[in-house]
N, C-alpha and C. Protein backbone atom coordinates (compact mmCIF):
# COMPACT_ATOMS: atom_id res chain seq x y z
N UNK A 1 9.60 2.02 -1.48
CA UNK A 1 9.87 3.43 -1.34
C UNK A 1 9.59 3.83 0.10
N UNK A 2 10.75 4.49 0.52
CA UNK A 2 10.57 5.01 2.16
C UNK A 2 9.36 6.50 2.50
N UNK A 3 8.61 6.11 3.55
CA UNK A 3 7.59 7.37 3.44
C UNK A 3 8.66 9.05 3.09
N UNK A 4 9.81 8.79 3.44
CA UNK A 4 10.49 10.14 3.07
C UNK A 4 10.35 10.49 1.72
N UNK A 5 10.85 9.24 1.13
CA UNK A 5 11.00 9.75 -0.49
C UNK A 5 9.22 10.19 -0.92
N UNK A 6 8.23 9.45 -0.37
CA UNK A 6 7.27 9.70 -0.15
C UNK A 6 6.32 11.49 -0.03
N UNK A 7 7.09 11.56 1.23
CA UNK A 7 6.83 13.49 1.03
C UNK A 7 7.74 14.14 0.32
N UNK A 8 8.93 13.71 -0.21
CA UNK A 8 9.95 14.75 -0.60
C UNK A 8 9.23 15.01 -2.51
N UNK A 9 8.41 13.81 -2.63
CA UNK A 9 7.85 13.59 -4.29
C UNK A 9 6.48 14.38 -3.71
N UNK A 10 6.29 14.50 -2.32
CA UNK A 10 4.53 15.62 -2.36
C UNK A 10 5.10 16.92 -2.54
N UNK A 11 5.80 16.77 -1.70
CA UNK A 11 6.71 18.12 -1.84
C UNK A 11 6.85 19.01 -2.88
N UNK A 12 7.82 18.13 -4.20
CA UNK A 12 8.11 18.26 -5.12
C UNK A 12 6.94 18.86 -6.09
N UNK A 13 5.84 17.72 -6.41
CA UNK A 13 4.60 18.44 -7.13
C UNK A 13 4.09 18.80 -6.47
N UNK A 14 3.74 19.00 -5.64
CA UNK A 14 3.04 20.17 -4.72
C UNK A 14 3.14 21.64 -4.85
N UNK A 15 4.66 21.74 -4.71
CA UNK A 15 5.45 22.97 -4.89
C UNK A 15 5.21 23.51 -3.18
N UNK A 16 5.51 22.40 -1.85
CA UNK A 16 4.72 23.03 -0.54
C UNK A 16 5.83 23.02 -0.02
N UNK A 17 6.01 23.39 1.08
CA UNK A 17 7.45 23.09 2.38
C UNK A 17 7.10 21.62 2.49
N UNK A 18 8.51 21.05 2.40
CA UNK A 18 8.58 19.48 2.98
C UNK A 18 7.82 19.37 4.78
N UNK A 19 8.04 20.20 5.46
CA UNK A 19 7.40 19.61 6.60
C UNK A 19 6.08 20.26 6.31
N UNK A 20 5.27 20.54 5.52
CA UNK A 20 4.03 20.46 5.61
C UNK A 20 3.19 19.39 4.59
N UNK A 21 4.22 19.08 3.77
CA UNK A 21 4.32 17.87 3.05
C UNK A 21 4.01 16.49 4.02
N UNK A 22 4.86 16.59 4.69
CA UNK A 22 5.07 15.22 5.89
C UNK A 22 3.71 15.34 6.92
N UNK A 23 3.62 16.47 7.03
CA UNK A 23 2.30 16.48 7.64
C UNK A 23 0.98 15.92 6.77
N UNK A 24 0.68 16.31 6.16
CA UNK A 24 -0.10 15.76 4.75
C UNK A 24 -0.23 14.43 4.65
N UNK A 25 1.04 13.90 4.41
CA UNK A 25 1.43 12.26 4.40
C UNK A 25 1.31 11.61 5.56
N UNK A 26 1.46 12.35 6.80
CA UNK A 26 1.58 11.26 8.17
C UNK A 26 -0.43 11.36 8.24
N UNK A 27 -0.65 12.55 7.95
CA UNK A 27 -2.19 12.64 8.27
C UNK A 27 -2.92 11.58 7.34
N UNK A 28 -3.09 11.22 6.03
CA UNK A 28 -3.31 10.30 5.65
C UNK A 28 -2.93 9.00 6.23
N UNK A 29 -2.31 8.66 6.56
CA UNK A 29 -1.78 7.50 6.59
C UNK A 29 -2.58 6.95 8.51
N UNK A 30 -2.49 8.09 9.12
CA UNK A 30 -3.03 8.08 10.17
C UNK A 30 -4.49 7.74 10.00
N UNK A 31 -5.14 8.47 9.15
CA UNK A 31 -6.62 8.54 8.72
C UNK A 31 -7.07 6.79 8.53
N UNK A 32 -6.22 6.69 7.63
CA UNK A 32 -6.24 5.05 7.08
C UNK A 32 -5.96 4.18 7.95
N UNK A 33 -5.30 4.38 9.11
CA UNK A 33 -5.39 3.32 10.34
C UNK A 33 -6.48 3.60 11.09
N UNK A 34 -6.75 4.74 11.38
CA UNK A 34 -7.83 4.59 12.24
C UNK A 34 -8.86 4.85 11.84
N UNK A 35 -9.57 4.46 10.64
CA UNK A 35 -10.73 4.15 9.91
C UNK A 35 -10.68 2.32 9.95
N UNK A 36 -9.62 1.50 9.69
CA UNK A 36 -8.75 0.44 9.96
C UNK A 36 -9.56 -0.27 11.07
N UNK A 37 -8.69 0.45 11.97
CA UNK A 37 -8.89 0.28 13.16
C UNK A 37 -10.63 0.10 13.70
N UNK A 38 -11.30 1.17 13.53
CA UNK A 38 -12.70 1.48 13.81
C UNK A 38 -13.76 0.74 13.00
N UNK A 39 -13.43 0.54 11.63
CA UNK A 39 -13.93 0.06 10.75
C UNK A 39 -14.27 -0.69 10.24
N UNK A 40 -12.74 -1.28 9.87
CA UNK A 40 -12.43 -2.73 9.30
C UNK A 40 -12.26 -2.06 7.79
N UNK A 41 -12.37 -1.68 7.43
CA UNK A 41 -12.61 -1.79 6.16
C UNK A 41 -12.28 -0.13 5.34
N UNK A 42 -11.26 0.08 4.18
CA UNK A 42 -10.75 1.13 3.84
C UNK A 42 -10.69 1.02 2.19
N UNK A 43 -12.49 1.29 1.54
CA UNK A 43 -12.31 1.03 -0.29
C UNK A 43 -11.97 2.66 -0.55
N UNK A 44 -10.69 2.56 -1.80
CA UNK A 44 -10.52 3.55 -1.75
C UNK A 44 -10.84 3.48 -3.68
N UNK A 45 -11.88 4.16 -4.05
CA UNK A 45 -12.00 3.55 -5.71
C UNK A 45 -10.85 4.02 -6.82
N UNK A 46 -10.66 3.09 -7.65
CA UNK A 46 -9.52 2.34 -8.75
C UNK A 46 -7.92 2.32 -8.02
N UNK A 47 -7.90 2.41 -6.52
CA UNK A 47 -7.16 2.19 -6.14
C UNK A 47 -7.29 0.34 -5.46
N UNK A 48 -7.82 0.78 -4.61
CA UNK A 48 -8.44 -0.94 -3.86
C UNK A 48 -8.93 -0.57 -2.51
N UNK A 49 -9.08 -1.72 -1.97
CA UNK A 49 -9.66 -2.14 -0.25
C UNK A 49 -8.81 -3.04 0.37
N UNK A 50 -8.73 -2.02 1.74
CA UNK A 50 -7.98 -2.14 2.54
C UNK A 50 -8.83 -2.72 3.60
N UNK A 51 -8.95 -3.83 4.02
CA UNK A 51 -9.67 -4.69 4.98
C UNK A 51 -9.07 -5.62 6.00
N UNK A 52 -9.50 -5.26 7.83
CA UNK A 52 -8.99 -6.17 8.47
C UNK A 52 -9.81 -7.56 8.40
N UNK A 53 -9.06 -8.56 8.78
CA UNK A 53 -9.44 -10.28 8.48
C UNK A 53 -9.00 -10.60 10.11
N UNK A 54 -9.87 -11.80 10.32
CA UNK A 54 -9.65 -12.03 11.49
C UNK A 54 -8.75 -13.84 11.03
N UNK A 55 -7.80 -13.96 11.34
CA UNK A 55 -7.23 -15.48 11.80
C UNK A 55 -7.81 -15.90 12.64
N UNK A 56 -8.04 -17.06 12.91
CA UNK A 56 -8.93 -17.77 13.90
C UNK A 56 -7.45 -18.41 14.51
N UNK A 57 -7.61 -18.96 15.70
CA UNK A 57 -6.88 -19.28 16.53
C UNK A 57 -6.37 -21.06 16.04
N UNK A 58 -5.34 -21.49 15.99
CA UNK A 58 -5.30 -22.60 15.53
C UNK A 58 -3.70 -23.50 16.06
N UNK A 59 -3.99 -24.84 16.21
CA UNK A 59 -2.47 -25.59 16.74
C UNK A 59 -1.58 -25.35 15.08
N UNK A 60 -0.23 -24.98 15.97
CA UNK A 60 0.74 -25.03 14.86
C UNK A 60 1.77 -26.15 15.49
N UNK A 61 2.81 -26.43 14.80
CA UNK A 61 4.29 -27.32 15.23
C UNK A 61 5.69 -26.27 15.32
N UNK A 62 6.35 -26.46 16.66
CA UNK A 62 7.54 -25.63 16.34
C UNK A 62 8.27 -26.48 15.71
N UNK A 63 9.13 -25.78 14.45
CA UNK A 63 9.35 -26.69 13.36
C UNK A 63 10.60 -27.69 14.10
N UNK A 64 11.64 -26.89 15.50
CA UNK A 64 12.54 -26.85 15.73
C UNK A 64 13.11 -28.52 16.33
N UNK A 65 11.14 -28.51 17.74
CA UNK A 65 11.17 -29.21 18.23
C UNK A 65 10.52 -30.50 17.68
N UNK A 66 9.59 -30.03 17.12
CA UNK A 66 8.67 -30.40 16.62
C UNK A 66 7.18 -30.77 17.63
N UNK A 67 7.02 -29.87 18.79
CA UNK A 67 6.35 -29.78 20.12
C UNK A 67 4.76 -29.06 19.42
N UNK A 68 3.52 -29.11 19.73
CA UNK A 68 2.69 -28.40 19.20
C UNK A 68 2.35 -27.65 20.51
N UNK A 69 1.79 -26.21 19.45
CA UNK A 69 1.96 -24.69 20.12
C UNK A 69 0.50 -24.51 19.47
N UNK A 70 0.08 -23.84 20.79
CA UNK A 70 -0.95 -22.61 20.57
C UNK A 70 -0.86 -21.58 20.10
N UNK A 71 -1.41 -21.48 18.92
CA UNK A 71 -1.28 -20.03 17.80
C UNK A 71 -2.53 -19.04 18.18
N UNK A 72 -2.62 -17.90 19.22
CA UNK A 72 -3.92 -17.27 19.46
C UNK A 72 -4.66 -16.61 18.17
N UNK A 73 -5.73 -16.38 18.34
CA UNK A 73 -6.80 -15.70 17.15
C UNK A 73 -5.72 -14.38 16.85
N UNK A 74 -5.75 -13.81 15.69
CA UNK A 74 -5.48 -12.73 15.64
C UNK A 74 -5.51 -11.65 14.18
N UNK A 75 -5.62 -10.52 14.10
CA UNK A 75 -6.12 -9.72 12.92
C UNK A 75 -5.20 -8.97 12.02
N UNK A 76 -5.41 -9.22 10.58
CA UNK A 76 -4.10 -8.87 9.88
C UNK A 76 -5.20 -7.80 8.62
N UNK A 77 -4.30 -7.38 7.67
CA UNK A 77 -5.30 -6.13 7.13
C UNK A 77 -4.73 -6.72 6.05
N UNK A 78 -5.52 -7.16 4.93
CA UNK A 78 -5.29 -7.49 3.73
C UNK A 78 -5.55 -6.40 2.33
N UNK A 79 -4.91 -6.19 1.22
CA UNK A 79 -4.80 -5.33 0.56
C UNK A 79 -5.74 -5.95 -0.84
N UNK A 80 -7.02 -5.55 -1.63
CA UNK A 80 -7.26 -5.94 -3.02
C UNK A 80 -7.13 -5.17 -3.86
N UNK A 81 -6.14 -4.84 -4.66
CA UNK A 81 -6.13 -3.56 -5.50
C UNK A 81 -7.16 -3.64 -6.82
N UNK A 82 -7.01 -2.28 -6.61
CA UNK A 82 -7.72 -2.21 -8.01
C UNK A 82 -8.03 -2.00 -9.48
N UNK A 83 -8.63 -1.87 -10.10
CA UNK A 83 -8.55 -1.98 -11.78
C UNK A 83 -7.31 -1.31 -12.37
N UNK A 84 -7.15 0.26 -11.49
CA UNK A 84 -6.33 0.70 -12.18
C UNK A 84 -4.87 0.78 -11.40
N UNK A 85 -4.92 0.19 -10.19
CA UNK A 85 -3.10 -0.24 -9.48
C UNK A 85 -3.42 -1.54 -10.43
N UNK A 86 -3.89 -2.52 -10.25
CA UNK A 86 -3.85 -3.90 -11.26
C UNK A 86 -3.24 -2.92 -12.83
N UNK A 87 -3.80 -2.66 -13.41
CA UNK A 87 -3.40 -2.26 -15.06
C UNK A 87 -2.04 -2.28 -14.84
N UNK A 88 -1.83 -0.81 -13.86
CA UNK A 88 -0.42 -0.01 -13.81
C UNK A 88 0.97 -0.82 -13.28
N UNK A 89 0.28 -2.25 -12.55
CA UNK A 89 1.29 -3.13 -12.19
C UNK A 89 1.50 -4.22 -12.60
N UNK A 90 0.88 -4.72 -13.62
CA UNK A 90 0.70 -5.76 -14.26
C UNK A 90 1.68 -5.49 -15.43
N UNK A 91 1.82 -4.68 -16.04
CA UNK A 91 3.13 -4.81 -16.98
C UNK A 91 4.38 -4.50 -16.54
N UNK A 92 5.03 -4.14 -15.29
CA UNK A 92 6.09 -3.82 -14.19
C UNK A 92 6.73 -2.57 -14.29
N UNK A 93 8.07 -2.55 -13.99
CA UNK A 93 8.81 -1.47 -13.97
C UNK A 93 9.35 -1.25 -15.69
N UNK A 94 9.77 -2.35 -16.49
CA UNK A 94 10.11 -2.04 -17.66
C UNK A 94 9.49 -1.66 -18.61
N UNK A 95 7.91 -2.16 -18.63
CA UNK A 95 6.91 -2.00 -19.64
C UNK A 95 6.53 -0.31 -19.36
N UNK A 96 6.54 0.03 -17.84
CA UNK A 96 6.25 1.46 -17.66
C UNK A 96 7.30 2.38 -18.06
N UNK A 97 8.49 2.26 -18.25
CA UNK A 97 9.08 2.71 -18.81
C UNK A 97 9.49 2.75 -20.06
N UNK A 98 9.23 1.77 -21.13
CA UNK A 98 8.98 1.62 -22.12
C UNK A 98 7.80 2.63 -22.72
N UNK A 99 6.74 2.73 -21.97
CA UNK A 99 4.93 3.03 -22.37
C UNK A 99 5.89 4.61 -22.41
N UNK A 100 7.16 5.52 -21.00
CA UNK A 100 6.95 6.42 -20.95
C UNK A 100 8.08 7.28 -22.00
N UNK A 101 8.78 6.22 -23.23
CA UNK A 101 9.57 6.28 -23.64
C UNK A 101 9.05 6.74 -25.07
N UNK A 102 8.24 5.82 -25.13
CA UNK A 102 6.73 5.71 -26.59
C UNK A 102 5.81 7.24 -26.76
N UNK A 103 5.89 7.38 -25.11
CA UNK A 103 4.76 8.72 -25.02
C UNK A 103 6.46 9.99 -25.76
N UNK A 104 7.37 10.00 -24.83
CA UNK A 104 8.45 10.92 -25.14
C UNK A 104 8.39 10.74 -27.00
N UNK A 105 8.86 10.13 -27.52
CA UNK A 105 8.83 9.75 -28.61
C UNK A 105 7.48 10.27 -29.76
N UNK A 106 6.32 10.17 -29.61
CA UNK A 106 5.11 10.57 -29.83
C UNK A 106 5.22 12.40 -30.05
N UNK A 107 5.60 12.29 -28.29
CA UNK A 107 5.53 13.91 -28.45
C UNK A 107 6.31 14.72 -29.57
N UNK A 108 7.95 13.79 -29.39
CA UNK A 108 8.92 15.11 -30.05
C UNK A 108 8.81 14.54 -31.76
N UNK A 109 7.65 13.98 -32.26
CA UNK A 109 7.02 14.15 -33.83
C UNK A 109 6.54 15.05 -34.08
């Protein structure tokens, strides 16, 4: 999902102006890099943790030549979700729509 569709759905339940929507959304997202950045480290609870990792520097092969290359150290941000993104993604797109088909169904008894 593109960050647009992103504010146009804050938007939406919100009930706000889309560009103050986008503001909202770029400000988060900003927040979360540069906590990132400063930090290392971004637990956000039953969502997950957002943590930079350091790669250590290591010889690789270009596959092309097959010549070995210096790969420098460098830092990537790894994602662990949590209990409840795990639940909500663990049965996929069909089972969630199924679960929201069961709830429709429930109701109009």
């Amino acid at each position: 999902m593109p960050k647009k569709e992103i504010v146009e759905s804050v938007s939406t339940d919100l009930g706000i102006d889309p560009e103050q929507a986008r503001r909202i959304v770029q400000g988060v997202l900003d927040t979360i890099l540069e906590t990132l950045a400063t930090e290392g480290r971004l637990e956000l609870r039953n969502f997950g943790v957002f943590e930079v990792q350091r790669r250590a520097a290591r010889k690789a092969r270009n596959p092309r030549t097959g010549e070995r290359v210096d790969v420098p150290e460098r830092h990537t941000v790894t994602f662990k979700p949590g209990l409840v993104v795990q639940h909500r993604i663990e049965g996929g797109p069909r089972r969630l729509a199924q679960q929201a088909q069961d709830q429709q169904a429930q109701e109009g008894e």
